[in-house]
C-alpha atoms as a PDB file:
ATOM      1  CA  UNK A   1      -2.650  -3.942 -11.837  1.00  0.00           C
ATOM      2  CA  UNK A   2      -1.037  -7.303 -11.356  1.00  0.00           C
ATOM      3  CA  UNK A   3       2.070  -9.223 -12.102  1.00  0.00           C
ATOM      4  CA  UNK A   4       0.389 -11.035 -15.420  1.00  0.00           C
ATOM      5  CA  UNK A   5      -1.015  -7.610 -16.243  1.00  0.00           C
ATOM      6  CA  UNK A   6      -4.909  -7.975 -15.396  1.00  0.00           C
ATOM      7  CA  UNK A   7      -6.661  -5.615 -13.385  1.00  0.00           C
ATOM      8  CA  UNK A   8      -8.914  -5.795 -10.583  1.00  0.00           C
ATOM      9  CA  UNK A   9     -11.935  -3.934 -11.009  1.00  0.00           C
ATOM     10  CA  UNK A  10     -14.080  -4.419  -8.520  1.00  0.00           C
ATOM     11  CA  UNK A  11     -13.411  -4.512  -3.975  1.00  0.00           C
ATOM     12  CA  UNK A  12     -14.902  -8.039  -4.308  1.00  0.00           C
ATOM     13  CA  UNK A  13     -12.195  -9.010  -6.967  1.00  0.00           C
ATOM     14  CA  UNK A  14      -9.363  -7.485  -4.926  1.00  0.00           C
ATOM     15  CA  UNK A  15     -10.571  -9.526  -1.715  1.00  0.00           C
ATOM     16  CA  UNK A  16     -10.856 -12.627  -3.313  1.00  0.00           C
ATOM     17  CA  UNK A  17      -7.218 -12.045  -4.900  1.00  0.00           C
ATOM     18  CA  UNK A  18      -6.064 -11.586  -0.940  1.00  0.00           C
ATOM     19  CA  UNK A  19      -7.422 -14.573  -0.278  1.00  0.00           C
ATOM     20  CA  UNK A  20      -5.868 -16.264  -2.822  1.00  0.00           C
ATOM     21  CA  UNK A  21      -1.862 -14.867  -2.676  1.00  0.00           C
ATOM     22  CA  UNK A  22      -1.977 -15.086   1.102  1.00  0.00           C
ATOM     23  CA  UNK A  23      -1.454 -18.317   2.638  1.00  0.00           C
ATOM     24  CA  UNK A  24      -3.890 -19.305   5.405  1.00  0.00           C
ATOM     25  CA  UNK A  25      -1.237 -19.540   8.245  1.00  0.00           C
ATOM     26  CA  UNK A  26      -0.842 -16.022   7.383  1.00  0.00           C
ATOM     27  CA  UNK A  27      -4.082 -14.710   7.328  1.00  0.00           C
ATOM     28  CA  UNK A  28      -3.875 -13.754  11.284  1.00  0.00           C
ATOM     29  CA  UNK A  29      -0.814 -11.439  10.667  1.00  0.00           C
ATOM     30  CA  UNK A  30      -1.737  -7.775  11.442  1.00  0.00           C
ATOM     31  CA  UNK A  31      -0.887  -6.017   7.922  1.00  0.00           C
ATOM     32  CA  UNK A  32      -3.537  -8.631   6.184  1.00  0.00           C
ATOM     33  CA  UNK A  33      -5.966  -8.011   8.964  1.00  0.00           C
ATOM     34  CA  UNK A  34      -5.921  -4.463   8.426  1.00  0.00           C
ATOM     35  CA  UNK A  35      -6.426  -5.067   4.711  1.00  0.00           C
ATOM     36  CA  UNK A  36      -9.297  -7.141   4.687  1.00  0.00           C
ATOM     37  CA  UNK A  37     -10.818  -4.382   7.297  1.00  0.00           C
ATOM     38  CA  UNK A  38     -10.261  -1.655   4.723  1.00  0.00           C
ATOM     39  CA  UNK A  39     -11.347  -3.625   1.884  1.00  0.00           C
ATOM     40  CA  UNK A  40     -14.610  -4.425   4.109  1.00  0.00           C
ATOM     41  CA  UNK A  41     -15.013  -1.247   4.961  1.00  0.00           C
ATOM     42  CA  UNK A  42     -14.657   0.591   1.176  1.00  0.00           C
ATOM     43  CA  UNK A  43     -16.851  -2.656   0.094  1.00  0.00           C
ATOM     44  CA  UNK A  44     -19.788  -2.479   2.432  1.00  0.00           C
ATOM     45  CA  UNK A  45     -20.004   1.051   4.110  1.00  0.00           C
ATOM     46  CA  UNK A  46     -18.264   3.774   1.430  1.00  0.00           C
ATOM     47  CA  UNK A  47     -15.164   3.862   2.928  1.00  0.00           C
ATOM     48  CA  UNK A  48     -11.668   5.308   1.596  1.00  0.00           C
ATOM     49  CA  UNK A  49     -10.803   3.323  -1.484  1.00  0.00           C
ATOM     50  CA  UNK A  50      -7.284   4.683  -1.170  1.00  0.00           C
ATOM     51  CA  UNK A  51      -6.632   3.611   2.296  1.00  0.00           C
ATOM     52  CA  UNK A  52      -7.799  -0.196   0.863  1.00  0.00           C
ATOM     53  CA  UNK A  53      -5.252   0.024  -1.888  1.00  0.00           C
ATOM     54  CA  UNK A  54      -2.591   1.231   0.738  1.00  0.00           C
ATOM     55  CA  UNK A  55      -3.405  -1.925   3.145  1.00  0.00           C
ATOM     56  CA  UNK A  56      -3.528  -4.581   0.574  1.00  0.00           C
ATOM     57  CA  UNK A  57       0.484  -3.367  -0.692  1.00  0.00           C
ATOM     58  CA  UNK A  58       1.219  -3.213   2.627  1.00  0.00           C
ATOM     59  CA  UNK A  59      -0.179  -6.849   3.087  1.00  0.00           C
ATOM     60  CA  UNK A  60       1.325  -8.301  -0.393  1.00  0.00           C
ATOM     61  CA  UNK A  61       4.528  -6.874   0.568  1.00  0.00           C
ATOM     62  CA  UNK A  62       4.340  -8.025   4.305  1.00  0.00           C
ATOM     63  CA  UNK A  63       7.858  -9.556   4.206  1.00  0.00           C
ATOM     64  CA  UNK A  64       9.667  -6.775   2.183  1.00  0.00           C
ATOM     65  CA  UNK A  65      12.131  -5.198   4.462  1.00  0.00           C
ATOM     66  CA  UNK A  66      12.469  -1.112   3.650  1.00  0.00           C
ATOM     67  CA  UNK A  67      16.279  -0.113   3.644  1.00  0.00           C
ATOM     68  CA  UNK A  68      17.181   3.341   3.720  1.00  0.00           C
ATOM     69  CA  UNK A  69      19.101   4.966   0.927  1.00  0.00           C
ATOM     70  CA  UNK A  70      20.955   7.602   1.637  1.00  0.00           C
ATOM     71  CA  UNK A  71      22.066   8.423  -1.355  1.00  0.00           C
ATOM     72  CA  UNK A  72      18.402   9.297  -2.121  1.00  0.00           C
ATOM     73  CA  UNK A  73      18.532  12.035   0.394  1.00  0.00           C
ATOM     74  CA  UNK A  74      18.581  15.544  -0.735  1.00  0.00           C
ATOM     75  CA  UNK A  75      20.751  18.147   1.666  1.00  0.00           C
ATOM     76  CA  UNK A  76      19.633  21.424   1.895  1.00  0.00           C
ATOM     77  CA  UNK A  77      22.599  23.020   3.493  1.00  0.00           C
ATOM     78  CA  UNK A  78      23.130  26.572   3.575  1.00  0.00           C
ATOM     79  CA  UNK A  79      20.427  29.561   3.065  1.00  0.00           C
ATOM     80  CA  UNK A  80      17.162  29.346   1.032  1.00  0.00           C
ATOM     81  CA  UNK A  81      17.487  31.236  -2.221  1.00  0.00           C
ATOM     82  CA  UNK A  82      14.699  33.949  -2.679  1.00  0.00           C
ATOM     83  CA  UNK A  83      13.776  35.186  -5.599  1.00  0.00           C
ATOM     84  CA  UNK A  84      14.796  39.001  -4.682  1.00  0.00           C
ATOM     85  CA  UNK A  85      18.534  37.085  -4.693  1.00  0.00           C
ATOM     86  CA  UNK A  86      18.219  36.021  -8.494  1.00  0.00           C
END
């Protein structure tokens, strides 16, 4: 699904939409490399769909920086409750 609410349907749609978002300075950069390799590869030979879709948000999202949230953590201090201790 994208921004403007189409979807690519097809591997060939989904590389050509790479192409097109990705400047061509950037196309060397390792996390677009790796997506055009999985796209190839799910494309041409059968390979994992899934890891395609996982390289291409990795490459779209290249210059997102992932923070930590620690609120977001859940602590599991103490014992585990078992059911006997209902």
């Amino acid at each position: 699904m994208l921004d403007d609410g189409s979807k690519l349907l097809t591997l060939r749609e989904a590389i050509a939409h790479l192409g097109k978002i990705i400047s061509k300075s950037e196309h060397d950069i390792k996390e677009v490399q790796a997506a055009a390799h999985c796209l190839t590869q799910a494309a041409e030979h059968g390979g994992p769909v899934s890891f395609a879709r996982i390289g291409v948000t990795q490459a779209i999202n290249r210059h997102v920086e992932r923070v930590f949230d620690p609120s977001r953590k859940d602590h599991h201090w103490g014992r585990r409750k078992l059911k006997r201790d209902d």
